[in-house]
Protein backbone atom coordinates (compact mmCIF):
# COMPACT_ATOMS: atom_id res chain seq x y z
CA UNK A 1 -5.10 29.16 4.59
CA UNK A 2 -7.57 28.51 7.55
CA UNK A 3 -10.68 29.64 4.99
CA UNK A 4 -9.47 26.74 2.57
CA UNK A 5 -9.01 24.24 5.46
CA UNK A 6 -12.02 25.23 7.27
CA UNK A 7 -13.74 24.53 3.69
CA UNK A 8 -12.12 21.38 3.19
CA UNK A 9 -12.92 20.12 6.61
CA UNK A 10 -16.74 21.22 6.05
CA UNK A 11 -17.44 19.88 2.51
CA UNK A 12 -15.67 16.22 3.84
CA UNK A 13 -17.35 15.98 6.96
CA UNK A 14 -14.71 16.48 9.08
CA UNK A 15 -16.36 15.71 12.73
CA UNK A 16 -16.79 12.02 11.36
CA UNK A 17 -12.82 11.39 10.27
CA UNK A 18 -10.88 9.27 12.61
CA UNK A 19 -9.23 12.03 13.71
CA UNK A 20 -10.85 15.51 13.50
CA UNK A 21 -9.40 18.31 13.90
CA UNK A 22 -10.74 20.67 16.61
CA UNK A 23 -11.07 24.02 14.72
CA UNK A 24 -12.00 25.83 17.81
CA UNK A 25 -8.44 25.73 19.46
CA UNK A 26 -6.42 26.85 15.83
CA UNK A 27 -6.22 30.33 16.40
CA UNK A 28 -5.90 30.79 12.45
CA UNK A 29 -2.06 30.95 12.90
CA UNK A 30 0.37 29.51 10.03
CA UNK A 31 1.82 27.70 12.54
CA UNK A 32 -1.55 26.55 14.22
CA UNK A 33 -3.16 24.85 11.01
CA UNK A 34 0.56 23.01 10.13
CA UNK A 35 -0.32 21.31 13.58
CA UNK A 36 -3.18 19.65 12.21
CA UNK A 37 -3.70 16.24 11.57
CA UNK A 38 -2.49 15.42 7.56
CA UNK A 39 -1.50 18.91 7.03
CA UNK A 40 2.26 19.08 6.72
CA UNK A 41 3.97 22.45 6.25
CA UNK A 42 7.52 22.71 5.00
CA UNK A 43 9.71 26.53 4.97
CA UNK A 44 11.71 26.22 1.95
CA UNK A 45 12.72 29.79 2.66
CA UNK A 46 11.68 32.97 5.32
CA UNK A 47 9.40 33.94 2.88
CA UNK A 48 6.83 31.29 2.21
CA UNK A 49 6.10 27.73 4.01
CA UNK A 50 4.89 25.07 0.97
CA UNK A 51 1.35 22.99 2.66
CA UNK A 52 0.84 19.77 1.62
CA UNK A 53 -2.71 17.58 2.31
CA UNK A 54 -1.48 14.16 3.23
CA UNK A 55 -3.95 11.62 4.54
CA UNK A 56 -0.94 9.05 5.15
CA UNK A 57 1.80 9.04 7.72
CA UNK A 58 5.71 8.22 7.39
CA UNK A 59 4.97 4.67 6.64
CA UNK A 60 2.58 5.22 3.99
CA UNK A 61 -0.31 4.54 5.96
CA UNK A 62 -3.56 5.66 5.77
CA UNK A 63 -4.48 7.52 8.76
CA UNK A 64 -6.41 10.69 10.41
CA UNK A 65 -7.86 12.08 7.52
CA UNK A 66 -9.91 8.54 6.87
CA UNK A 67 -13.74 8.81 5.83
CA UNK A 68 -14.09 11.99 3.75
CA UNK A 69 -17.27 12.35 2.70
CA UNK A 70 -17.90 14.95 0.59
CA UNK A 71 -16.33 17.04 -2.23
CA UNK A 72 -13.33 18.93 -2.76
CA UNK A 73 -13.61 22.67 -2.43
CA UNK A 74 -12.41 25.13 -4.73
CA UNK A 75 -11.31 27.42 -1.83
CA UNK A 76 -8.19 25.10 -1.76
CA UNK A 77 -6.95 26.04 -5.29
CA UNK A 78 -6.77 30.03 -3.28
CA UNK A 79 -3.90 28.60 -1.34
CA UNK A 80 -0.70 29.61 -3.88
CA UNK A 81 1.78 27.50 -1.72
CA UNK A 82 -0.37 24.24 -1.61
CA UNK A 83 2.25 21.72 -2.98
CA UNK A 84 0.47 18.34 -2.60
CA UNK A 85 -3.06 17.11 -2.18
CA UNK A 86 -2.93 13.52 -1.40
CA UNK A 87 -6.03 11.73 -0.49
CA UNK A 88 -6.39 8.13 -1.06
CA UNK A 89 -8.33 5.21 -0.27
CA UNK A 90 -11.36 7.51 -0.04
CA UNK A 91 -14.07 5.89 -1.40
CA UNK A 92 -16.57 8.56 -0.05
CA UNK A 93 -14.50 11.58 -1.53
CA UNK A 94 -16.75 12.93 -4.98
CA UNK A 95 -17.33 15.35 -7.34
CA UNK A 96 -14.82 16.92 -9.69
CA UNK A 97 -11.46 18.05 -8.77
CA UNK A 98 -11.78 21.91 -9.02
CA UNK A 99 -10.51 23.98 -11.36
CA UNK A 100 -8.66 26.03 -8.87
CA UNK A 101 -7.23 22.87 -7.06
CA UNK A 102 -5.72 22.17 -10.59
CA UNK A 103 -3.83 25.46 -10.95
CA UNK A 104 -1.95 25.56 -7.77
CA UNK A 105 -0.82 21.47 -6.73
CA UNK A 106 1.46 19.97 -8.81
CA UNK A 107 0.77 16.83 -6.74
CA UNK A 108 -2.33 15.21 -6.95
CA UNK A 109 -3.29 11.62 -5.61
CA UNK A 110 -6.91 11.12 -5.51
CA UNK A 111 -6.27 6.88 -5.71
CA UNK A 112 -9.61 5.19 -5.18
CA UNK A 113 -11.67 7.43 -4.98
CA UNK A 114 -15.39 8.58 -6.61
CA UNK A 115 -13.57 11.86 -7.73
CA UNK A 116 -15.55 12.01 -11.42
CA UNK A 117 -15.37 14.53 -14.26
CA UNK A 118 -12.04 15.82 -15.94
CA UNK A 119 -8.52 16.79 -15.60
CA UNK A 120 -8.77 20.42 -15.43
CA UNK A 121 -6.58 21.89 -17.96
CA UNK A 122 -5.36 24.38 -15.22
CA UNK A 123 -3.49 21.17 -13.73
CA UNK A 124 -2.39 20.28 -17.42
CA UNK A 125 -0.83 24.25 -18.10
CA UNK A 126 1.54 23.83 -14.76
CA UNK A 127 5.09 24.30 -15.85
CA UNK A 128 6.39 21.19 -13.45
CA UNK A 129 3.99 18.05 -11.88
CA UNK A 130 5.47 15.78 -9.72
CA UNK A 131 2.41 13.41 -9.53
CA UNK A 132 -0.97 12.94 -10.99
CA UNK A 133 -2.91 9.76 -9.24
CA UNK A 134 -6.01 8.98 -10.61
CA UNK A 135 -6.26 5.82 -10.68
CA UNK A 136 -9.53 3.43 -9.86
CA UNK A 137 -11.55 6.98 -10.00
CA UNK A 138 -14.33 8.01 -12.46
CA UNK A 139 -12.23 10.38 -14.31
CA UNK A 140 -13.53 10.60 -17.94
CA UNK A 141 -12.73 12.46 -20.87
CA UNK A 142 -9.21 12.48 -22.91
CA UNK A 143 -6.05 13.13 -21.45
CA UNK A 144 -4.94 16.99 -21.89
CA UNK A 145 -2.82 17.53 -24.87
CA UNK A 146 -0.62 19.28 -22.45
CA UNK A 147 0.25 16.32 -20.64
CA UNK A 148 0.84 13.50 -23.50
CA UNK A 149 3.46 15.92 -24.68
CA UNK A 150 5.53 16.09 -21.38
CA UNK A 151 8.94 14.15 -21.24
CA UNK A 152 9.25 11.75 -18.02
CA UNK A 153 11.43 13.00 -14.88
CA UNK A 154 11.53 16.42 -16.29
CA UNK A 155 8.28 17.67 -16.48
CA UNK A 156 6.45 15.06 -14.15
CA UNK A 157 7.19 12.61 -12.03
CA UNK A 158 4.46 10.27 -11.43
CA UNK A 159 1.40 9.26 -13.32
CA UNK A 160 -1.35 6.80 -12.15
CA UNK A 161 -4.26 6.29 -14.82
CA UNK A 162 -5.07 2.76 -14.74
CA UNK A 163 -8.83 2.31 -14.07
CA UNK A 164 -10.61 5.25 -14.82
CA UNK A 165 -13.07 5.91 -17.36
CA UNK A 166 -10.79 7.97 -19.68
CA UNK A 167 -10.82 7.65 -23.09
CA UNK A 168 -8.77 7.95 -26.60
């Protein structure tokens, strides 16, 4: 968990959000990194605590996490209990969204952002998604057979498309 967060904050520039996070006080701790800004951390059960990525706060605002600049890294996608990457209104977020990222969140809200390149069938394959946000991003390619066959509210909950440069 700290090697994907310390990755994340790297490859985004972290020292120039509003908010960084000050790496050199989290000891490495679960409960350390859940007390950093946009990183929410939920215990479902003793066994496991679910981490979402969250650049908004209760109200839905942007906040903390604003100015990535920078690409996503695939050391996220080693984090098995990521639930939710959410990072809008990041116009300086780009690349692709990793292949690894793809097989482990079965939320994903990259809204306006430069994020280019596919949907990685590894996101496609996941038994449930909640949400896929992609809209106003440079997402190309076709849609993932995988995900035109899914029925609404059982299989996924949200999907955001509008404005991309996808195809077919």
């Amino acid at each position: 968990l700290a090697e994907a967060l310390g990755a994340l904050y790297a490859s985004t520039g972290g020292a120039k959000w509003h908010s960084p996070w000050d790496l050199a006080k989290v000891s490495g701790s679960r409960v350390d990194m859940c007390s950093l800004t946009g990183i929410r951390c939920e215990a479902p059960n003793m066994w496991s605590t679910d981490l979402s990525i969250d650049n908004r706060n209760e109200d839905g605002d942007v906040y903390g996490m604003d100015g990535l600049q920078g690409t996503l890294p695939t050391e996220l996608g080693l984090v098995p209990t990521l639930s939710e990457v959410v990072l809008i209104f990041q116009p300086g977020l780009s690349g692709t969204i990793p292949t690894e990222l793809g097989a482990v969140s079965p939320c994903l809200d990259l809204y306006q952002s430069r994020i280019s390149g596919t949907i990685p069938e590894t996101f496609a394959q996941q038994e449930r998604i909640g949400i896929l946000g992609i809209a106003e991003t440079s997402i190309s390619g076709t849609l993932p057979n995988q995900l035109l066959a899914r029925e609404y509210g059982e299989h996924f909950v949200w999907f955001e498309i509008r404005d991309t440069k996808l195809s077919g």
